[in-house]
C-alpha atoms as a PDB file:
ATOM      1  CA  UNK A   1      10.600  40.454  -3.203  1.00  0.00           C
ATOM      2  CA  UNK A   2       9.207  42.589  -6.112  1.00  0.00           C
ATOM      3  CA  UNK A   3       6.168  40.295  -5.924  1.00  0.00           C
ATOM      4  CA  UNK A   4       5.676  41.137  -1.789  1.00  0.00           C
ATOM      5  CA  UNK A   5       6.636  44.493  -2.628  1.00  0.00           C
ATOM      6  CA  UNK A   6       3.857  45.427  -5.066  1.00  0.00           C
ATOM      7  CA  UNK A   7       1.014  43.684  -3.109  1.00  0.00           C
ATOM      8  CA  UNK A   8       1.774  45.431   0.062  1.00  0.00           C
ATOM      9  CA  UNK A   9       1.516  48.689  -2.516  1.00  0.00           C
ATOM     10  CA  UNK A  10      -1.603  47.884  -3.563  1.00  0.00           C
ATOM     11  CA  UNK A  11      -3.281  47.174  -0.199  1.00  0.00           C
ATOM     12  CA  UNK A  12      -1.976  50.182   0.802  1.00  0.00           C
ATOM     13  CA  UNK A  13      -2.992  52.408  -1.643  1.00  0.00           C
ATOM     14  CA  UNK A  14      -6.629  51.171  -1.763  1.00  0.00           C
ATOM     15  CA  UNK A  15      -9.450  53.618  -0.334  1.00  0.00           C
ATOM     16  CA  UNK A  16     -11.235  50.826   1.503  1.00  0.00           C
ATOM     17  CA  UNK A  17      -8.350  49.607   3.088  1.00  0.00           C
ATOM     18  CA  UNK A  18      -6.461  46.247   3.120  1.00  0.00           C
ATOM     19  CA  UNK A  19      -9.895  44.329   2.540  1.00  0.00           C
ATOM     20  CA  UNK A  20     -10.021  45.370  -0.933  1.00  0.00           C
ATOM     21  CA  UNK A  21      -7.801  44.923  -3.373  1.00  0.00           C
ATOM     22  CA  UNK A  22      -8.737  46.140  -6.890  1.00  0.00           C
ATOM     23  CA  UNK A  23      -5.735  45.321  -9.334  1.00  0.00           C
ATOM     24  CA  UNK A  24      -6.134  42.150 -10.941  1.00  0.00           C
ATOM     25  CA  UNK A  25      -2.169  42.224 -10.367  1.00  0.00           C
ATOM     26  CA  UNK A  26      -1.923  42.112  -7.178  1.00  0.00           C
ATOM     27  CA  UNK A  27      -5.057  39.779  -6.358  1.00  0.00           C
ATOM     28  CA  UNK A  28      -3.220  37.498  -9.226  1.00  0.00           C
ATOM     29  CA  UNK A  29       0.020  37.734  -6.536  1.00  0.00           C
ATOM     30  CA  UNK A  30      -1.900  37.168  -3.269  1.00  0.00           C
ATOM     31  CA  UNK A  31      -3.250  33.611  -4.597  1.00  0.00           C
ATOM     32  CA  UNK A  32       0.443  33.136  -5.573  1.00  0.00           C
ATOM     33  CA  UNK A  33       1.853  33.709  -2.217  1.00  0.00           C
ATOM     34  CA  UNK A  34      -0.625  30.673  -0.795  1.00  0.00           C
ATOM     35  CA  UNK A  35       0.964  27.250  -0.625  1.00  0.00           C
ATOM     36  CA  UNK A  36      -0.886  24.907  -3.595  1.00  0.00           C
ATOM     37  CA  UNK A  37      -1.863  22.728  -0.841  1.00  0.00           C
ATOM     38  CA  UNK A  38      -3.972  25.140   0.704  1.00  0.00           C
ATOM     39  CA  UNK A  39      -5.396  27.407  -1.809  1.00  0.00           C
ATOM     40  CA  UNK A  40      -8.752  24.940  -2.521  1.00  0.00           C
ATOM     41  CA  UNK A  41     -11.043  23.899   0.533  1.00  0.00           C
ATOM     42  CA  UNK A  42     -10.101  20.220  -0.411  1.00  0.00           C
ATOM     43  CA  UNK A  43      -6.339  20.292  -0.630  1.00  0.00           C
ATOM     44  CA  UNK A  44      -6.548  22.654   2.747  1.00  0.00           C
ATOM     45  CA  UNK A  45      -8.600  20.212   4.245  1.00  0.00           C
ATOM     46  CA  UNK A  46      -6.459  17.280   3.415  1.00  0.00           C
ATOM     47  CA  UNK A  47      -3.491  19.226   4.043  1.00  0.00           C
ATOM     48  CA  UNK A  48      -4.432  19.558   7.806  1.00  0.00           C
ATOM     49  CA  UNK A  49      -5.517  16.273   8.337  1.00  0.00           C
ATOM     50  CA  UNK A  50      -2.067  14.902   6.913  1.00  0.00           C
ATOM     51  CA  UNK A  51      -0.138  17.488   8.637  1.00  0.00           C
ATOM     52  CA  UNK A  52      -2.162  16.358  12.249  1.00  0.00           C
ATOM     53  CA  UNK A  53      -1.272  12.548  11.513  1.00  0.00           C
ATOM     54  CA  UNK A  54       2.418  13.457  11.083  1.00  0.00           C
ATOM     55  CA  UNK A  55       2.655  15.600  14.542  1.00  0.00           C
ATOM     56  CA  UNK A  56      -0.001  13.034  16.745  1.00  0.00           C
ATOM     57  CA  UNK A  57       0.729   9.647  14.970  1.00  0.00           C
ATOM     58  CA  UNK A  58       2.534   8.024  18.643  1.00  0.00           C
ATOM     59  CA  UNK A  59      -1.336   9.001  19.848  1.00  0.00           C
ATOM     60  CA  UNK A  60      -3.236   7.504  16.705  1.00  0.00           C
ATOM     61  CA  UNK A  61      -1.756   4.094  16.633  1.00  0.00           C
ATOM     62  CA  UNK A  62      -1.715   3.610  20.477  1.00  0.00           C
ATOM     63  CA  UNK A  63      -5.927   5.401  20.596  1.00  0.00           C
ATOM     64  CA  UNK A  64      -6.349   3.148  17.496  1.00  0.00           C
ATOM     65  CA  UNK A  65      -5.001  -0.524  19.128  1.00  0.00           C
ATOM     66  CA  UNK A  66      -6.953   0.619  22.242  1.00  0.00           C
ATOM     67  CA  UNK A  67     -10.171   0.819  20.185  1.00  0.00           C
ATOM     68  CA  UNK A  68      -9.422  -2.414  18.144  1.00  0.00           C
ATOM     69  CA  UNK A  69      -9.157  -4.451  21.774  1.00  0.00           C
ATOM     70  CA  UNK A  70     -12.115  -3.418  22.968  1.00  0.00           C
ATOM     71  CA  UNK A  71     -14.130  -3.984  20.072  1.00  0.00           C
ATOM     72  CA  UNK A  72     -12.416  -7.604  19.596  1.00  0.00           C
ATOM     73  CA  UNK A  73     -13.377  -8.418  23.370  1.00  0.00           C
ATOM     74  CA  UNK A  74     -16.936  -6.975  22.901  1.00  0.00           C
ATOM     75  CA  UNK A  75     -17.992  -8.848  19.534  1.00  0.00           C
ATOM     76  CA  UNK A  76     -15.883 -12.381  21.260  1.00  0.00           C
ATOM     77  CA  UNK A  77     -18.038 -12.101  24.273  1.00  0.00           C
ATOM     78  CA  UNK A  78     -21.089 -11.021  22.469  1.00  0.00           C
ATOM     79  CA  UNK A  79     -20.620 -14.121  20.548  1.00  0.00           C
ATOM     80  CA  UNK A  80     -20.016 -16.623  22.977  1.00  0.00           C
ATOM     81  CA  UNK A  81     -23.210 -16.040  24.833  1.00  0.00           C
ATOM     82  CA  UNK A  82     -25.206 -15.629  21.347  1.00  0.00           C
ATOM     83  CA  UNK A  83     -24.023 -19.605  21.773  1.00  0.00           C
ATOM     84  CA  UNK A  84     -24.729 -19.928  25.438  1.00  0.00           C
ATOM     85  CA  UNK A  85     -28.362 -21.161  26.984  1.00  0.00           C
ATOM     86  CA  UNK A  86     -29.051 -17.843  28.642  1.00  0.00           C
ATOM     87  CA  UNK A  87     -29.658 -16.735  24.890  1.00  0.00           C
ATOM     88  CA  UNK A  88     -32.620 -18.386  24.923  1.00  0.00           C
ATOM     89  CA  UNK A  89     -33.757 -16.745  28.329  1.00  0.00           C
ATOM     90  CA  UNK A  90     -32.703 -13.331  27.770  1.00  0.00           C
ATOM     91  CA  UNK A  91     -31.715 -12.991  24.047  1.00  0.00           C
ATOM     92  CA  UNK A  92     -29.625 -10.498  23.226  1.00  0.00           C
ATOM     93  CA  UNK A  93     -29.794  -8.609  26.331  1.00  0.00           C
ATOM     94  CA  UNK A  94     -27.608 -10.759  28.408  1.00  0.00           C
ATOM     95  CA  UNK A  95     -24.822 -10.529  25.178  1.00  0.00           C
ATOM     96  CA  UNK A  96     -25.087  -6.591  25.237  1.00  0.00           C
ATOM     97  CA  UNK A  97     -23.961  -6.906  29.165  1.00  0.00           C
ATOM     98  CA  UNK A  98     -21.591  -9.078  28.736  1.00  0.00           C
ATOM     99  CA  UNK A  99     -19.478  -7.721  26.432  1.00  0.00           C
ATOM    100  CA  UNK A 100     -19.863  -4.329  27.944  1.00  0.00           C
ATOM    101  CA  UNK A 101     -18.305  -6.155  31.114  1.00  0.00           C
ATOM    102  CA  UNK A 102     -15.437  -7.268  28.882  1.00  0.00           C
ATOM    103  CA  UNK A 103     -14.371  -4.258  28.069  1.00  0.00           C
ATOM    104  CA  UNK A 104     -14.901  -3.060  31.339  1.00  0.00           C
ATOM    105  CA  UNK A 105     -12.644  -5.488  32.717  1.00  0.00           C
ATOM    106  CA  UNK A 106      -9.682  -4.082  30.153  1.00  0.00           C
ATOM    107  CA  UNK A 107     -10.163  -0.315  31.010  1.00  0.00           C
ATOM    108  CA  UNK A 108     -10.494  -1.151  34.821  1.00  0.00           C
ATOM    109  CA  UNK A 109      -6.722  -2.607  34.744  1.00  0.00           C
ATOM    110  CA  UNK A 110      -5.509   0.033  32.581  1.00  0.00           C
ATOM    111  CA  UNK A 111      -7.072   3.176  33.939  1.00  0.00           C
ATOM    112  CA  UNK A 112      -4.727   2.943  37.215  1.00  0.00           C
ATOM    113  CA  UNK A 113      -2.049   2.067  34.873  1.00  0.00           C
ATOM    114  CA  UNK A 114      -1.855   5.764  33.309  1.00  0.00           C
ATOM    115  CA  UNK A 115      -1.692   7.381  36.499  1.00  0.00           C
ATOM    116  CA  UNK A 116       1.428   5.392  38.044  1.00  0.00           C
ATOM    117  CA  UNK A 117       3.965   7.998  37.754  1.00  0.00           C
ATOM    118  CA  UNK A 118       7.316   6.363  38.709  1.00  0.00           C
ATOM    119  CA  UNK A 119       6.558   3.400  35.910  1.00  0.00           C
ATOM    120  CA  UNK A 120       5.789   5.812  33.424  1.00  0.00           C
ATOM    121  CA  UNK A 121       8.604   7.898  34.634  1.00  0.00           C
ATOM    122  CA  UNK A 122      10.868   4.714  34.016  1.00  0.00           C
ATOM    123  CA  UNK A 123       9.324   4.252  30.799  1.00  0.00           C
ATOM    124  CA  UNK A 124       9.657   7.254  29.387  1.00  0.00           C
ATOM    125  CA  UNK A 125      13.839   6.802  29.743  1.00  0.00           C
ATOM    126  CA  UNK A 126      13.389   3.808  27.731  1.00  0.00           C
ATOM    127  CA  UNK A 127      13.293   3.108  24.118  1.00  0.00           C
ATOM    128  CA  UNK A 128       9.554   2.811  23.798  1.00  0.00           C
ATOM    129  CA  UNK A 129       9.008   6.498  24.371  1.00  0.00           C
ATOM    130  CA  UNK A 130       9.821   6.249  20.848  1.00  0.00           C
ATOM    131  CA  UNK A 131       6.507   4.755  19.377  1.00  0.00           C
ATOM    132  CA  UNK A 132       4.195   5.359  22.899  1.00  0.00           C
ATOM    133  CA  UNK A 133       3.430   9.003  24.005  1.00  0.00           C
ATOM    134  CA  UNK A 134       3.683   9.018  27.703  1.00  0.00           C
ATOM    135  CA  UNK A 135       3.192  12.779  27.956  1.00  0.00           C
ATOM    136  CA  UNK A 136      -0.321  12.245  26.911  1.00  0.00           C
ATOM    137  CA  UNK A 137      -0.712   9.479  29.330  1.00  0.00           C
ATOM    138  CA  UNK A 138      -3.746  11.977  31.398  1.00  0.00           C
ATOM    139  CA  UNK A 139      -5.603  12.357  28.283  1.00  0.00           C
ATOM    140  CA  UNK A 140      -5.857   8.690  28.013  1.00  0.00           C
ATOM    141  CA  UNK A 141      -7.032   8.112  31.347  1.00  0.00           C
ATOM    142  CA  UNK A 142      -9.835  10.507  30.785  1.00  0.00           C
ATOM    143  CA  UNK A 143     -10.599   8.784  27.380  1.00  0.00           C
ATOM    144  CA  UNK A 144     -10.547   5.347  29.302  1.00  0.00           C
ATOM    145  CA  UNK A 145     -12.722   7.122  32.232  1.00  0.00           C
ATOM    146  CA  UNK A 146     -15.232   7.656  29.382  1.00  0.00           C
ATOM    147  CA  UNK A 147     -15.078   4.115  28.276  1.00  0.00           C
ATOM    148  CA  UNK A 148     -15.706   2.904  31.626  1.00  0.00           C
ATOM    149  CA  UNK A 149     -18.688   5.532  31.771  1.00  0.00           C
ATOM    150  CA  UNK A 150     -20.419   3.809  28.528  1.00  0.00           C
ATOM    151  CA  UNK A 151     -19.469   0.064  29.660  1.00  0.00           C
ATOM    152  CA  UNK A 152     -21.274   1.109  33.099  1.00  0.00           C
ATOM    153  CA  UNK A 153     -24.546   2.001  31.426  1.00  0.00           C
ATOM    154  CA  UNK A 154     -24.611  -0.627  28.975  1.00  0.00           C
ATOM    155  CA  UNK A 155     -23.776  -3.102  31.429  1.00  0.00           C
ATOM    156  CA  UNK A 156     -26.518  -2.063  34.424  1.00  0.00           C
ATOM    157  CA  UNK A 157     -28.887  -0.794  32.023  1.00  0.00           C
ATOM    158  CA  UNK A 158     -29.326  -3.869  30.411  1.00  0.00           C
ATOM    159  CA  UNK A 159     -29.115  -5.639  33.753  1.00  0.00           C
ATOM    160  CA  UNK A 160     -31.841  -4.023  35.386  1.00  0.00           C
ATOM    161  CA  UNK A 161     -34.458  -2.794  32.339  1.00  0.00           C
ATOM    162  CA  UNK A 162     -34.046  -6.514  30.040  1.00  0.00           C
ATOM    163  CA  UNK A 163     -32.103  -8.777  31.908  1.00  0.00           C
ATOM    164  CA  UNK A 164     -33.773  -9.205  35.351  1.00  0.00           C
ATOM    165  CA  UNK A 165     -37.391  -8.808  34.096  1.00  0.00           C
ATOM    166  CA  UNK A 166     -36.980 -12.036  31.350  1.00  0.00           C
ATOM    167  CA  UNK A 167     -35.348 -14.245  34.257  1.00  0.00           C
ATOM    168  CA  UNK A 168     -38.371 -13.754  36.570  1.00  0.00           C
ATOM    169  CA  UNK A 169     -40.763 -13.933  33.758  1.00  0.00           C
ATOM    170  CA  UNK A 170     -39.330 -16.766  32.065  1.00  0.00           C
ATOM    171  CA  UNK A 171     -41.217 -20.030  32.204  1.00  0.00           C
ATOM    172  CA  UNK A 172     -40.533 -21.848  35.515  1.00  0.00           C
ATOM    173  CA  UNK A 173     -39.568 -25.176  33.768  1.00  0.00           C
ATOM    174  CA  UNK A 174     -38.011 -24.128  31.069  1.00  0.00           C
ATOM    175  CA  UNK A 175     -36.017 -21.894  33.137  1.00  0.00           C
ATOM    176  CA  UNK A 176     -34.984 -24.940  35.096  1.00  0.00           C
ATOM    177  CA  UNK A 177     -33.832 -27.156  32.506  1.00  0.00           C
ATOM    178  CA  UNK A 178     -31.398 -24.058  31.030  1.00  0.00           C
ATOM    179  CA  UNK A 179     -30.318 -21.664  34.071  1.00  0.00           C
ATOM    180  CA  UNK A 180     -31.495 -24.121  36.893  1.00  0.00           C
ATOM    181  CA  UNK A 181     -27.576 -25.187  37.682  1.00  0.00           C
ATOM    182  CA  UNK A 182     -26.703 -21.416  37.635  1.00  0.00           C
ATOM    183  CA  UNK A 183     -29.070 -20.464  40.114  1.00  0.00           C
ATOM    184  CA  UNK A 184     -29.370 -23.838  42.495  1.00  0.00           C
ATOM    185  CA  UNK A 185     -32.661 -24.759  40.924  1.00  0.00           C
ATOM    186  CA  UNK A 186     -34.651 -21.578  42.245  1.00  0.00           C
ATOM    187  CA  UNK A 187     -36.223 -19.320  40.027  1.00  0.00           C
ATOM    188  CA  UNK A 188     -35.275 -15.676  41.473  1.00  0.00           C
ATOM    189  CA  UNK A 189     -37.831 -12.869  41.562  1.00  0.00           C
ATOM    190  CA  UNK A 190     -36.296  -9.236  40.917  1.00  0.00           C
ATOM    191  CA  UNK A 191     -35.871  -8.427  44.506  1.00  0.00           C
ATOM    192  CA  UNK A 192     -33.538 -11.431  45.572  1.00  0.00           C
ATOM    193  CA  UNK A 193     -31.790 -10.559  41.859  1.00  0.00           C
ATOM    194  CA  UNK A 194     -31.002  -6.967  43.227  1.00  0.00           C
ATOM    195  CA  UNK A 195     -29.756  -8.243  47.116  1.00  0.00           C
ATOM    196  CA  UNK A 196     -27.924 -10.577  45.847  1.00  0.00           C
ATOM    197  CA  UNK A 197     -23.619 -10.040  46.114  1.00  0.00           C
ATOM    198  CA  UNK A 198     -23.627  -9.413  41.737  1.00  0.00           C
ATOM    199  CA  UNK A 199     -26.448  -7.105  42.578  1.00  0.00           C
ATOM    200  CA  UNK A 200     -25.346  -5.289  45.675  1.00  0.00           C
ATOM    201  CA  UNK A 201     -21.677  -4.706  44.293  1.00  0.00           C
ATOM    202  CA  UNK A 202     -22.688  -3.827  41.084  1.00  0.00           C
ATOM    203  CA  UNK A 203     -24.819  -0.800  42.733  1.00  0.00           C
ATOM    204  CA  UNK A 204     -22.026   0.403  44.712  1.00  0.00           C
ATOM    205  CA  UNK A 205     -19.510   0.476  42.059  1.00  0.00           C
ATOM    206  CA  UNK A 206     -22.225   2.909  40.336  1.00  0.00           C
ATOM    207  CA  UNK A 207     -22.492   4.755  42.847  1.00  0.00           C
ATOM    208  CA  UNK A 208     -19.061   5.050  43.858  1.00  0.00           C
ATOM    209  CA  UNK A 209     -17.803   5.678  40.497  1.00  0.00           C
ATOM    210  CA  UNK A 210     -20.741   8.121  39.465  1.00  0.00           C
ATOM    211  CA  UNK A 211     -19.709  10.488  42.856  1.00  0.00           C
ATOM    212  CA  UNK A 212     -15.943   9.861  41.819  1.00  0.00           C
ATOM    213  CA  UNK A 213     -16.261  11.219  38.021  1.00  0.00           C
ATOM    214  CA  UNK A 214     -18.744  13.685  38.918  1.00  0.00           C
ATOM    215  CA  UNK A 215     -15.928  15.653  41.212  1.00  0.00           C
ATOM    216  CA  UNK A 216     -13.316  14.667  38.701  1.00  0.00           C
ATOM    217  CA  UNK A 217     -14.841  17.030  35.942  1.00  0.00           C
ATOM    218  CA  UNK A 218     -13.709  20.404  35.496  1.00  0.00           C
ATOM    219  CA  UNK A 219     -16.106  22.012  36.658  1.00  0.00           C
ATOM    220  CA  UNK A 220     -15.826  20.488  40.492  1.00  0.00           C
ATOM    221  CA  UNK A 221     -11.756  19.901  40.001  1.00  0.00           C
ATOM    222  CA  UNK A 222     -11.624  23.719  39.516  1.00  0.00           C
ATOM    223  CA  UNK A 223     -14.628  25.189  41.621  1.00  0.00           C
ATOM    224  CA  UNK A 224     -16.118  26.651  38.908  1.00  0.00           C
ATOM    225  CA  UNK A 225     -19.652  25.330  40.458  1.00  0.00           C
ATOM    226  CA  UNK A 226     -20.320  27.822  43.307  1.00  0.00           C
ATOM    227  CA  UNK A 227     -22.244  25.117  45.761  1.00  0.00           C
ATOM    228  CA  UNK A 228     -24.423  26.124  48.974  1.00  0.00           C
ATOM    229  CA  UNK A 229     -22.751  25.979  52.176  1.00  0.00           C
ATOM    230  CA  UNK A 230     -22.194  22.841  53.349  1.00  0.00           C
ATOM    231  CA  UNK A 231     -21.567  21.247  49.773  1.00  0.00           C
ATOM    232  CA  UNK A 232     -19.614  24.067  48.640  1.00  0.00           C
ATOM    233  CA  UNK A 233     -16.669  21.409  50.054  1.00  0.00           C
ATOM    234  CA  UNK A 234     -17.660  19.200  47.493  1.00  0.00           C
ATOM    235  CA  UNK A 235     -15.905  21.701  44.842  1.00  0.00           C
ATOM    236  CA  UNK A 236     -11.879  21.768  44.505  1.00  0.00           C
ATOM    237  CA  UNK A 237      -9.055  19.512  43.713  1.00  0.00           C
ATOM    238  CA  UNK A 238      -8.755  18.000  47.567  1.00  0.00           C
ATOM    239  CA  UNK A 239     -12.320  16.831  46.947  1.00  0.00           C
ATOM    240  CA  UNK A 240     -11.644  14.903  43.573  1.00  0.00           C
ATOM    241  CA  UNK A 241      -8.402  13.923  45.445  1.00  0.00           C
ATOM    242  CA  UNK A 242     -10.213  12.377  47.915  1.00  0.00           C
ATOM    243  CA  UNK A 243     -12.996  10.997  46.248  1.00  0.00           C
ATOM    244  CA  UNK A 244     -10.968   9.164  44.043  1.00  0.00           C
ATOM    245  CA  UNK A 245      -9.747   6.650  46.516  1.00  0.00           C
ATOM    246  CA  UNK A 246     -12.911   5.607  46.939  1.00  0.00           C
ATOM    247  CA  UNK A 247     -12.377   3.858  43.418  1.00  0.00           C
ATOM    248  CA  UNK A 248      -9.927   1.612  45.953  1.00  0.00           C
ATOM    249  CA  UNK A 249     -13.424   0.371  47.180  1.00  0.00           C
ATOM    250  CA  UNK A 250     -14.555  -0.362  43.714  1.00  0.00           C
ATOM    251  CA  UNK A 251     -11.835  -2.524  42.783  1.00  0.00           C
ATOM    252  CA  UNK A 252     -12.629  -4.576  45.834  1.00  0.00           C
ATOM    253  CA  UNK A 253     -16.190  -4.619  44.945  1.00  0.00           C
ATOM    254  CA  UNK A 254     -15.336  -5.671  41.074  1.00  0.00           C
ATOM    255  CA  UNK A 255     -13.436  -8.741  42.225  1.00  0.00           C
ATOM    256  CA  UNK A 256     -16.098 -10.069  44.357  1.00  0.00           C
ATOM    257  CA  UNK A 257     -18.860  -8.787  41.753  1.00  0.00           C
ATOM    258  CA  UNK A 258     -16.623 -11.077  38.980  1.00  0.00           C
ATOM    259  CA  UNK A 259     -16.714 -13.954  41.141  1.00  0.00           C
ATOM    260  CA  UNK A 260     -19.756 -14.310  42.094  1.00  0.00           C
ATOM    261  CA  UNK A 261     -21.355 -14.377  38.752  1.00  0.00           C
ATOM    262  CA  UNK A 262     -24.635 -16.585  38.153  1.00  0.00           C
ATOM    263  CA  UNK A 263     -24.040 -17.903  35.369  1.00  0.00           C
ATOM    264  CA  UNK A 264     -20.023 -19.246  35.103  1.00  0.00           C
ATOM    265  CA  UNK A 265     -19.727 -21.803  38.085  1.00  0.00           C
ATOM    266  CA  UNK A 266     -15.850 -22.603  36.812  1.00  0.00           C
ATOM    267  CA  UNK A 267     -13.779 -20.496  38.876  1.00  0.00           C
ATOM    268  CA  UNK A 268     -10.650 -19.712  36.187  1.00  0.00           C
ATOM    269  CA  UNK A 269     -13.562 -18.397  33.851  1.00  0.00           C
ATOM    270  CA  UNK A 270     -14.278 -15.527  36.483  1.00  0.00           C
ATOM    271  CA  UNK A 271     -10.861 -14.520  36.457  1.00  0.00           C
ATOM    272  CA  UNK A 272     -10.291 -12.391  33.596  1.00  0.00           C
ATOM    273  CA  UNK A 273     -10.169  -9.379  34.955  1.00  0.00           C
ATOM    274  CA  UNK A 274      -7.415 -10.314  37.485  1.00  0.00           C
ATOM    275  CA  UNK A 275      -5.782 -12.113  34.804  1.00  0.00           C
ATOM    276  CA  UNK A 276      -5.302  -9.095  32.553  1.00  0.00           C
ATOM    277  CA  UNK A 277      -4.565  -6.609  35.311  1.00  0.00           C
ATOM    278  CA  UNK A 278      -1.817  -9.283  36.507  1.00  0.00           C
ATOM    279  CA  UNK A 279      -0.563  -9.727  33.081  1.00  0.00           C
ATOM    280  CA  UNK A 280      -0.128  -5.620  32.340  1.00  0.00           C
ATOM    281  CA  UNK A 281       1.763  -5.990  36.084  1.00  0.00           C
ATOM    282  CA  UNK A 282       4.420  -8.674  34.928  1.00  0.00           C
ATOM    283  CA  UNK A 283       5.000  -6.742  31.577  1.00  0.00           C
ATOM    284  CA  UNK A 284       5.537  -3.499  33.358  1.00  0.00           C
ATOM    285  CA  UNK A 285       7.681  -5.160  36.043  1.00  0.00           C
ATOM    286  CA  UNK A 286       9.554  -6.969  33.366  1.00  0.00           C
ATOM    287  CA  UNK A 287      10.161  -3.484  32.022  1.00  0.00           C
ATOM    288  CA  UNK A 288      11.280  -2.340  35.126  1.00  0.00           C
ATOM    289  CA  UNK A 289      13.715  -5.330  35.599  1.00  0.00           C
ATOM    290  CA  UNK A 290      14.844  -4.441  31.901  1.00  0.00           C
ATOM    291  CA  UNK A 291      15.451  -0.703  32.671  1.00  0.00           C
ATOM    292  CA  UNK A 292      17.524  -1.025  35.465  1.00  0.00           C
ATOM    293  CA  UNK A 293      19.884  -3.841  34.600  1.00  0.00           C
ATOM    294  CA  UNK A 294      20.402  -1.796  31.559  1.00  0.00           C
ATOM    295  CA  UNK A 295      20.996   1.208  33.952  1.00  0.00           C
ATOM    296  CA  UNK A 296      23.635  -0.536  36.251  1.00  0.00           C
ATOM    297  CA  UNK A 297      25.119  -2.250  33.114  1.00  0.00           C
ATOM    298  CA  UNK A 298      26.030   1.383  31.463  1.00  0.00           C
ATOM    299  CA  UNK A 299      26.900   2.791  35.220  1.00  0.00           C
ATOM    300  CA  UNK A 300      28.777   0.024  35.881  1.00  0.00           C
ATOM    301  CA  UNK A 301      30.831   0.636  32.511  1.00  0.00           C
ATOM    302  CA  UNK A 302      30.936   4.236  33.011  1.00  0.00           C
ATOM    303  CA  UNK A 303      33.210   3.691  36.140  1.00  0.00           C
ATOM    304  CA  UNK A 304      35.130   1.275  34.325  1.00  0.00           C
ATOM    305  CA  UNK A 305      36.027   3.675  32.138  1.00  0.00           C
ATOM    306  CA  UNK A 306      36.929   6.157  34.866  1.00  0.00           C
ATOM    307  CA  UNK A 307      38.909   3.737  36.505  1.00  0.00           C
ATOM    308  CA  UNK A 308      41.267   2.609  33.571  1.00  0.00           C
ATOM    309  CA  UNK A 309      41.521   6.060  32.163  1.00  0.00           C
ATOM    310  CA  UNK A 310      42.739   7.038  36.178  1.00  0.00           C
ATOM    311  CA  UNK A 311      44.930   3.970  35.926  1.00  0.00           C
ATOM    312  CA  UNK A 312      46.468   5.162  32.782  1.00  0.00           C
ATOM    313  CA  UNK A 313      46.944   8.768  34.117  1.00  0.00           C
ATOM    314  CA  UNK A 314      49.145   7.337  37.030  1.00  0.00           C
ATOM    315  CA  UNK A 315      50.957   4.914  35.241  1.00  0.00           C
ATOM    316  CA  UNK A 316      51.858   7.828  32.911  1.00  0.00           C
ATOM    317  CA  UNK A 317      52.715  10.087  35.472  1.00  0.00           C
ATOM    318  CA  UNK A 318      54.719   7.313  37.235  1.00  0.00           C
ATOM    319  CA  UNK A 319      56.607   6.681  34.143  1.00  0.00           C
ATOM    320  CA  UNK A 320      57.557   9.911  33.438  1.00  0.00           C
END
């Protein structure tokens, strides 16, 4: 207390105010006050960072695994067409699409999967809130809504700027003897490439999903943009409401878009996508199933309980 007592003096006392102090003393006391681990920039700094790990480590990990799975399905895919015939057409351009497209395939299924209220509502009663933050389950949709964003680009970018011009350019019998099966032995030109279902679908889930995102920021969400008359409806929450099942039309387009691919003819090689989304669907049902057979189980033992301890109460009372 004497310590407090005799800085608080000082300050003050001092003609230019609590800014200053001039006694060694008391300067001497106000480093002293400071926790060690913050009075350098470095121990501050590492300080904070340890301190944020200790309060946000459910998010880390989860953020963390999330980022390891995409990178592992990017660098497999990128690696299995590095090994693939339609290297030699398109080099690396057709591996930087298709790996974009694998992770594309993973946030796709578990984008809707953040926003399902009643399963997360279940899950949160269950033992894994313990290591998963559900409360934070809307800032990881709108960190998978970026993901999706940078697959998108990568994915048609490539497409359209690398991947299309080296197919029509390619030599015509060359091209035969590598993508000739993948294509029915007809060398496309960029205009059939573009009308074809890939093509077509893969535009309209751009579109789609650029109008979709664009009225999900906060800016349209919460009218902050002042539009013209008529597209001053465009602004507000009942327009990203709105626009958002649109993405319904997306899905549809991503399934036919998947199985119509070019170049993979074998049918349960096009069906990743599904395959993950109905995989995340059997574990969360499974967790369902688990939650509520635990549920009836401890109801069912509560009024048991009731029952016997009843029981006892009139057998008592009958006794006596």
């Amino acid at each position: 207390m004497w310590q407090l007592e005799t800085l608080l003096k000082e300050m003050v006392s001092s003609e230019d105010g609590p800014k200053k102090i001039s006694n060694p003393k008391a300067m001497n006391l106000s480093k002293a006050m400071i926790p060690s681990k913050y009075r350098s920039p470095m121990s501050k700094y590492v300080s904070k960072i340890t301190e944020f790990a200790l309060d946000k480590w459910k998010v880390i990990w989860v953020v963390a695994l999330w980022l390891v799975i995409n990178l592992v399905l990017y660098i497999w895919k990128f690696k299995q067409y590095r090994q693939k015939g339609a290297y030699e057409v398109m080099g690396y351009c057709v591996c930087f699409a298709k790996g974009a497209a694998e992770t594309l395939k993973l946030n796709m299924a578990l984008i809707v999967l953040t926003m399902c209220r009643r399963t997360l509502t279940k899950l949160r009663e269950s033992f894994l809130s313990r290591i998963i933050p559900f409360d934070d389950n809307i800032n990881f949709h709108k960190m998978i809504a970026v993901a999706v964003v940078i697959g998108t680009l990568i994915h048609a970018t490539v497409h359209f700027t690398c991947d299309f011009p080296r197919l029509v350019s390619y030599p015509n019998e060359k091209f035969m003897a590598i993508l000739g099966d993948g294509f029915n032995y007809k060398q496309p030109d960029y205009i059939s490439l573009v009308k074809s279902t890939p093509g077509l679908t893969g535009i309209v889930m751009v579109l789609l999903m650029a109008f979709s995102f664009t009225l999900a920021t906060h800016s349209f969400r919460k009218s902050v943009v002042k539009l013209p008359a008529p597209l001053h409806r465009l602004a507000g929450f009942n327009s990203f409401w709105y626009a958002h099942h649109l993405l319904i039309v997306v899905y549809i387009c991503l399934v036919i878009h998947g199985y119509y691919l070019f170049l993979t003819k074998e049918w349960q090689k096009k069906t990743v996508c599904l395959v993950l989304t109905f995989f995340i669907a059997l574990t969360i049902s499974t967790l369902h199933l688990f939650i509520s057979i635990f549920q009836k189980y401890s109801l069912k033992m509560q009024f048991q309980h009731i029952c016997a301890s009843k029981l006892i109460e009139i057998v008592v009372y009958l006794v006596l």
